[in-house]
N, C-alpha and C. Protein backbone atom coordinates (compact mmCIF):
# COMPACT_ATOMS: atom_id res chain seq x y z
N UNK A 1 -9.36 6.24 11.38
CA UNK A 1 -10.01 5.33 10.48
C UNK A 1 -8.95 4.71 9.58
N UNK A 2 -8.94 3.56 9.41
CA UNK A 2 -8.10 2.74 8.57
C UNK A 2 -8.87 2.19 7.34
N UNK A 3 -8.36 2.37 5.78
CA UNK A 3 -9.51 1.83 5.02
C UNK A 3 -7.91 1.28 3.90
N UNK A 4 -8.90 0.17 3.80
CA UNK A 4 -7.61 -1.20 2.56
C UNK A 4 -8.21 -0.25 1.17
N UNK A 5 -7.34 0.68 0.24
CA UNK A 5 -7.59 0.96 -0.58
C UNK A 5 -6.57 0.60 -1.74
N UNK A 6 -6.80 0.56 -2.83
CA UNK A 6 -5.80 0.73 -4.25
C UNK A 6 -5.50 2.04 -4.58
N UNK A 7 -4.85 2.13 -5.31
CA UNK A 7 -4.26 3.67 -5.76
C UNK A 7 -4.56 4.28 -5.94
N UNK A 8 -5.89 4.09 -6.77
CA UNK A 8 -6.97 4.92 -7.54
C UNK A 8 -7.94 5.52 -6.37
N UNK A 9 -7.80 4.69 -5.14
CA UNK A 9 -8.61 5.14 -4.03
C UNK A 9 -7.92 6.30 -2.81
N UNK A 10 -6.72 5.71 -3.30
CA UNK A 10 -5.62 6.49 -2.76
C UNK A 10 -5.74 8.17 -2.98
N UNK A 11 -5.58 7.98 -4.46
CA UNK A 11 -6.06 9.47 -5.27
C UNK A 11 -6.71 10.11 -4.86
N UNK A 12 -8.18 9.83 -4.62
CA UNK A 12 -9.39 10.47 -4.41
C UNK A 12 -9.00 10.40 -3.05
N UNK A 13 -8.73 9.81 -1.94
CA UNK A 13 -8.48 10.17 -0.75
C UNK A 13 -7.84 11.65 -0.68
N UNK A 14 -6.61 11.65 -1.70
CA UNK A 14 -5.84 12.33 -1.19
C UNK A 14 -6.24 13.81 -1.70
N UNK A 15 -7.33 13.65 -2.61
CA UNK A 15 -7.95 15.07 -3.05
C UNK A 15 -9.00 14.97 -1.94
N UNK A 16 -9.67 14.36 -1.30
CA UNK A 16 -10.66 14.90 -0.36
C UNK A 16 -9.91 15.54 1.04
N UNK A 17 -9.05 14.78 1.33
CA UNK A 17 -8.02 15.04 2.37
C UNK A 17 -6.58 15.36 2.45
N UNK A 18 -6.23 16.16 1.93
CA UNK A 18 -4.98 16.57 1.55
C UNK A 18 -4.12 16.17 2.79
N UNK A 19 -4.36 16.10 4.02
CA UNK A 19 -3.58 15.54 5.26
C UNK A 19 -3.58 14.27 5.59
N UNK A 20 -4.19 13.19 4.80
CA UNK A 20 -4.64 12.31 5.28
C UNK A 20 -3.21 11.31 5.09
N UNK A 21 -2.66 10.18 6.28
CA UNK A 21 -1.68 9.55 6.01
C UNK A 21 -2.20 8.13 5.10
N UNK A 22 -0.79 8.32 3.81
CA UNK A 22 -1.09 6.79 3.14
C UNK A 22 -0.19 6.09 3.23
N UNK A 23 0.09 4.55 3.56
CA UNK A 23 1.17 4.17 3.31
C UNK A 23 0.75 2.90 2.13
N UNK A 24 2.10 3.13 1.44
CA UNK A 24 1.52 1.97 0.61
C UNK A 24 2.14 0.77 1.07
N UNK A 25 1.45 -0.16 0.75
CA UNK A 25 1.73 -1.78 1.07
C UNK A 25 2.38 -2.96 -0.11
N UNK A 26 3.64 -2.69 -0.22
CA UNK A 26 4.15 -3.78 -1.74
C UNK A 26 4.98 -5.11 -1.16
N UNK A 27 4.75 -6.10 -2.03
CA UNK A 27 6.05 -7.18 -1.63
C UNK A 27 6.71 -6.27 -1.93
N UNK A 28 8.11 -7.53 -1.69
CA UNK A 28 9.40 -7.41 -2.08
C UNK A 28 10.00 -6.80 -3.25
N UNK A 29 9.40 -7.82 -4.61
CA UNK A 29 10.12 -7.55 -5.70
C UNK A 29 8.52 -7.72 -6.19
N UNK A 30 8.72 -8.02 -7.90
CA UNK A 30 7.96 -8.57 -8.77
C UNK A 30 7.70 -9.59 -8.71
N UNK A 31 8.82 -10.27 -8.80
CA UNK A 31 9.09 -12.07 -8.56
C UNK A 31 8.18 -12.57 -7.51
N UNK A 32 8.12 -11.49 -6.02
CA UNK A 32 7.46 -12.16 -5.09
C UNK A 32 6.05 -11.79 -5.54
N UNK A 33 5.57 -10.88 -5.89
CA UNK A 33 4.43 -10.66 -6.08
C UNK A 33 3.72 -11.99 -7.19
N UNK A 34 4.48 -12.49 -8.29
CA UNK A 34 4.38 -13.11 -8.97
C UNK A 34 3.80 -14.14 -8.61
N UNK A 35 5.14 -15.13 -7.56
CA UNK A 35 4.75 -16.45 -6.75
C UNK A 35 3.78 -16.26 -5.72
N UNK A 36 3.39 -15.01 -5.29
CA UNK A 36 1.92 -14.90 -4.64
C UNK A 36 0.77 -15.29 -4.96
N UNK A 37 0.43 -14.66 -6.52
CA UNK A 37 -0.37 -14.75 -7.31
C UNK A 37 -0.46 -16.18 -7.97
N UNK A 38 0.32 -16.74 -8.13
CA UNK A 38 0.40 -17.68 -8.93
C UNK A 38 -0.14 -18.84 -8.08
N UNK A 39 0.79 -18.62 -6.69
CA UNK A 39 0.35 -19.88 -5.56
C UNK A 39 -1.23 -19.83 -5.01
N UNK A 40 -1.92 -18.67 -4.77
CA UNK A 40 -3.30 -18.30 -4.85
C UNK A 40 -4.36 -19.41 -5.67
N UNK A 41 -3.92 -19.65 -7.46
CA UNK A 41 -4.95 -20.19 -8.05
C UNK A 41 -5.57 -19.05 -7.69
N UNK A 42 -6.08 -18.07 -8.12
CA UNK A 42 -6.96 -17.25 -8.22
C UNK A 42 -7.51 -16.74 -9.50
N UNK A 43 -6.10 -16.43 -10.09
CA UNK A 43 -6.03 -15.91 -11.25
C UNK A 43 -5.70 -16.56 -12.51
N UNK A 44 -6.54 -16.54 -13.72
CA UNK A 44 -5.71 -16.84 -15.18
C UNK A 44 -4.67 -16.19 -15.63
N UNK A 45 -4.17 -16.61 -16.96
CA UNK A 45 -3.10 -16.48 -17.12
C UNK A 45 -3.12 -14.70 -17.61
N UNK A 46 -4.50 -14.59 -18.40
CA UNK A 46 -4.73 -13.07 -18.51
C UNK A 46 -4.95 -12.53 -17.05
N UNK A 47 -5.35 -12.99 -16.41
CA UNK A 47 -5.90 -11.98 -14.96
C UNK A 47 -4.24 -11.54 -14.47
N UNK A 48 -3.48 -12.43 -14.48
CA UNK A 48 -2.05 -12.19 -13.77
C UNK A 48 -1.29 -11.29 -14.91
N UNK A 49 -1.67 -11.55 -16.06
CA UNK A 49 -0.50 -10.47 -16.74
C UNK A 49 -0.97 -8.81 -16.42
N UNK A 50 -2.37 -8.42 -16.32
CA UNK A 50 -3.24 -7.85 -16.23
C UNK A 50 -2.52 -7.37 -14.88
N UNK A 51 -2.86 -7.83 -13.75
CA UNK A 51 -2.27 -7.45 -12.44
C UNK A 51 -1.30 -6.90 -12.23
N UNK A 52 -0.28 -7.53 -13.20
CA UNK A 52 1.15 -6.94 -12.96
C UNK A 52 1.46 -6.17 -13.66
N UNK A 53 0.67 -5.76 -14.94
CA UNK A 53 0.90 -4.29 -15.76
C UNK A 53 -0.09 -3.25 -14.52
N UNK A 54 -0.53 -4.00 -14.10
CA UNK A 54 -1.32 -2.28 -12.85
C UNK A 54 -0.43 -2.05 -11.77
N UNK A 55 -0.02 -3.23 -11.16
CA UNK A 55 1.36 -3.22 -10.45
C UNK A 55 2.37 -1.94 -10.83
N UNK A 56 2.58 -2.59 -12.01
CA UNK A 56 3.87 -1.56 -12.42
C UNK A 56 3.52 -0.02 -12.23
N UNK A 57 1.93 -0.19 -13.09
CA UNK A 57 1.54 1.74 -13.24
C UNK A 57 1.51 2.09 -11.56
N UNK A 58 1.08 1.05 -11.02
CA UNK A 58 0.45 1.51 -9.66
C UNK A 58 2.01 2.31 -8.81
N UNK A 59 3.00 1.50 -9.39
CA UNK A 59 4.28 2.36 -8.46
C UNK A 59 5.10 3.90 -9.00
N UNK A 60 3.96 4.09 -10.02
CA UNK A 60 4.80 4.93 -10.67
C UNK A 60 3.60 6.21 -9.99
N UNK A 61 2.99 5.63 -9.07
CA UNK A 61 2.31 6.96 -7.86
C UNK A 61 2.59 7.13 -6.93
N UNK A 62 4.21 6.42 -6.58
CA UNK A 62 4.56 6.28 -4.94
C UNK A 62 4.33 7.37 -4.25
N UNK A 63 4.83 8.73 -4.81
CA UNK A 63 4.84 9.80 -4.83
C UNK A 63 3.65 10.70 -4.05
N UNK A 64 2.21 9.34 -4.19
CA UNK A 64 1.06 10.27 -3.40
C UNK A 64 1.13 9.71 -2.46
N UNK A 65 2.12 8.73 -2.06
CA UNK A 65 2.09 8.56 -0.28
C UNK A 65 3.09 8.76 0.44
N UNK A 66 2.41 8.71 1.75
CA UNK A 66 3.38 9.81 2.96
C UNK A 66 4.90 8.31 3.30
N UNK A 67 4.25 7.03 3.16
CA UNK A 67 5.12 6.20 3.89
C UNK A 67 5.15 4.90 2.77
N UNK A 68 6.30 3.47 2.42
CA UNK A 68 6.12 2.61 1.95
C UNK A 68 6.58 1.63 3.05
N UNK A 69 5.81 0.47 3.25
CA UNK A 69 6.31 -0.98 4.02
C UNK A 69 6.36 -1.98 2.64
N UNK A 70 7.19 -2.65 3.12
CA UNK A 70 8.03 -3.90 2.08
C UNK A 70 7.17 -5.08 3.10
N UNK A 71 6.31 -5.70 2.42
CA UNK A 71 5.78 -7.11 3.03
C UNK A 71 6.04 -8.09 2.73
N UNK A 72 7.56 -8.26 3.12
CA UNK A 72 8.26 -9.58 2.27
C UNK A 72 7.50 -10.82 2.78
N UNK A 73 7.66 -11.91 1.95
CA UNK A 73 7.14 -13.44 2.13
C UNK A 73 7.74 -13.78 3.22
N UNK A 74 7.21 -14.57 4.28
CA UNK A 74 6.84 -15.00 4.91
C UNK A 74 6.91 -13.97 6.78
N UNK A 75 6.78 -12.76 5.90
CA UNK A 75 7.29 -11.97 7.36
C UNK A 75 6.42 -11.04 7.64
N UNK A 76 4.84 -11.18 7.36
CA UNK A 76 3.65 -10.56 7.59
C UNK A 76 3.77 -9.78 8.41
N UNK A 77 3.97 -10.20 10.06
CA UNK A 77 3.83 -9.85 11.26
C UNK A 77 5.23 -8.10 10.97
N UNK A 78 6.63 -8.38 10.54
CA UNK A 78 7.28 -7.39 10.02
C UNK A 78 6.30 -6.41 9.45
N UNK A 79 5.94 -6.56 8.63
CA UNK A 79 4.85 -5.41 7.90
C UNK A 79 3.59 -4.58 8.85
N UNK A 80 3.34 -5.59 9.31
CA UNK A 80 1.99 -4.89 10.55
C UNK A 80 2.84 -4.28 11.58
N UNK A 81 4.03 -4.79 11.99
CA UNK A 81 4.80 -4.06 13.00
C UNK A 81 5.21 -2.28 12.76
N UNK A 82 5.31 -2.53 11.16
CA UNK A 82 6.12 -1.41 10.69
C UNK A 82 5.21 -0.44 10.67
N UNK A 83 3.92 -0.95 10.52
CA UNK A 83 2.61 -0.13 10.15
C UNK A 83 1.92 0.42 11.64
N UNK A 84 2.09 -0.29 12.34
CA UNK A 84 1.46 0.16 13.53
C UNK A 84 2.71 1.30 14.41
N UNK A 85 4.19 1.36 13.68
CA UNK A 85 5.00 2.38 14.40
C UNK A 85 4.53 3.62 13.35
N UNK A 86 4.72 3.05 12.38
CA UNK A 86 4.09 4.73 11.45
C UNK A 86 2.86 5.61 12.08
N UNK A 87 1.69 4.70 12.63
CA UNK A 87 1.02 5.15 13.37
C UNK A 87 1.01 5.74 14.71
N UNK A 88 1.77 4.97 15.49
CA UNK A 88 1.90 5.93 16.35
C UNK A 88 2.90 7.13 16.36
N UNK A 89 3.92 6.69 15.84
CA UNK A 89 4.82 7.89 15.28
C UNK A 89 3.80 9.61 14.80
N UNK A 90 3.23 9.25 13.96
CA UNK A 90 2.20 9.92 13.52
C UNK A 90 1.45 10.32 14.52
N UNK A 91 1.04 9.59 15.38
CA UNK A 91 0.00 10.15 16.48
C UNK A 91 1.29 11.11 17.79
N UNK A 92 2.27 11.26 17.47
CA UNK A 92 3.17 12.04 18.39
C UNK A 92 4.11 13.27 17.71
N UNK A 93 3.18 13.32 16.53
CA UNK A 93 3.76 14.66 15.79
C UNK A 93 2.95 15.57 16.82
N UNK A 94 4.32 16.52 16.49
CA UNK A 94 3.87 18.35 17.08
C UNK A 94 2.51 18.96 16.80
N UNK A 95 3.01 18.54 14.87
CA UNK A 95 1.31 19.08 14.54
C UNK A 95 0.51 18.37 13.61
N UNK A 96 -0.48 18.01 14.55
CA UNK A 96 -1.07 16.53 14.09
C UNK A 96 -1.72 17.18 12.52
N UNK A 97 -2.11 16.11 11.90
CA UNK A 97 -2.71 15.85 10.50
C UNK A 97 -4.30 16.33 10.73
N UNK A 98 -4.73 17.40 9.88
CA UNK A 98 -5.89 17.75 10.17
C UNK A 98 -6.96 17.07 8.69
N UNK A 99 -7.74 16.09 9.02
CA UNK A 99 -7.94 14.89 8.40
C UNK A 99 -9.62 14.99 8.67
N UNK A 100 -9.73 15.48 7.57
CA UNK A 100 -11.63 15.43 7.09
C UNK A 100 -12.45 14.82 6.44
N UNK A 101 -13.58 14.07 6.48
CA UNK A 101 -13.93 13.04 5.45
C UNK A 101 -15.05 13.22 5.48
């Protein structure tokens, strides 16, 4: 099962499933995350400062995941590549992840 979570979801994953693999998903830098957001129009000027103070807290949990991919701008397909070897990598451990939900 694959599920798009935030950190906070991350957490509670990782207390229901102590085996369960996370990888987290970040741009590059700040900067890129920045010109993401910004080029979007999605967000005000509070919604984006807002984002990027959770940003920050959010990396200071790298720690509850098993793996990180870098999804630099314009190299998407890099990131899904990287993500789909973690997976199978993972699916050819000795002793697989015993993963309950």
């Amino acid at each position: 099962m694959i599920m798009r979570i935030d950190v906070q979801g991350a957490e509670t994953v990782r207390k229901l499933a102590k085996d369960a693999l996370l990888i987290f998903l970040t741009p590059q830098n700040e900067e890129e995350l920045i010109n993401r957001l910004e080029n979007r129009n999605t967000e005000d000027n509070e919604s984006l400062k807002l984002r990027i103070a959770t940003t920050r807290q959010e990396y200071n949990k790298i720690d509850l995941f098993d793996y990180m991919v870098v999804n630099k701008d314009e190299q998407l397909m890099v990131a899904v590549d990287m993500i789909e070897a973690i997976i199978k990598a993972e699916q050819q451990r000795v002793h697989q992840r015993d993963v309950e939900l």
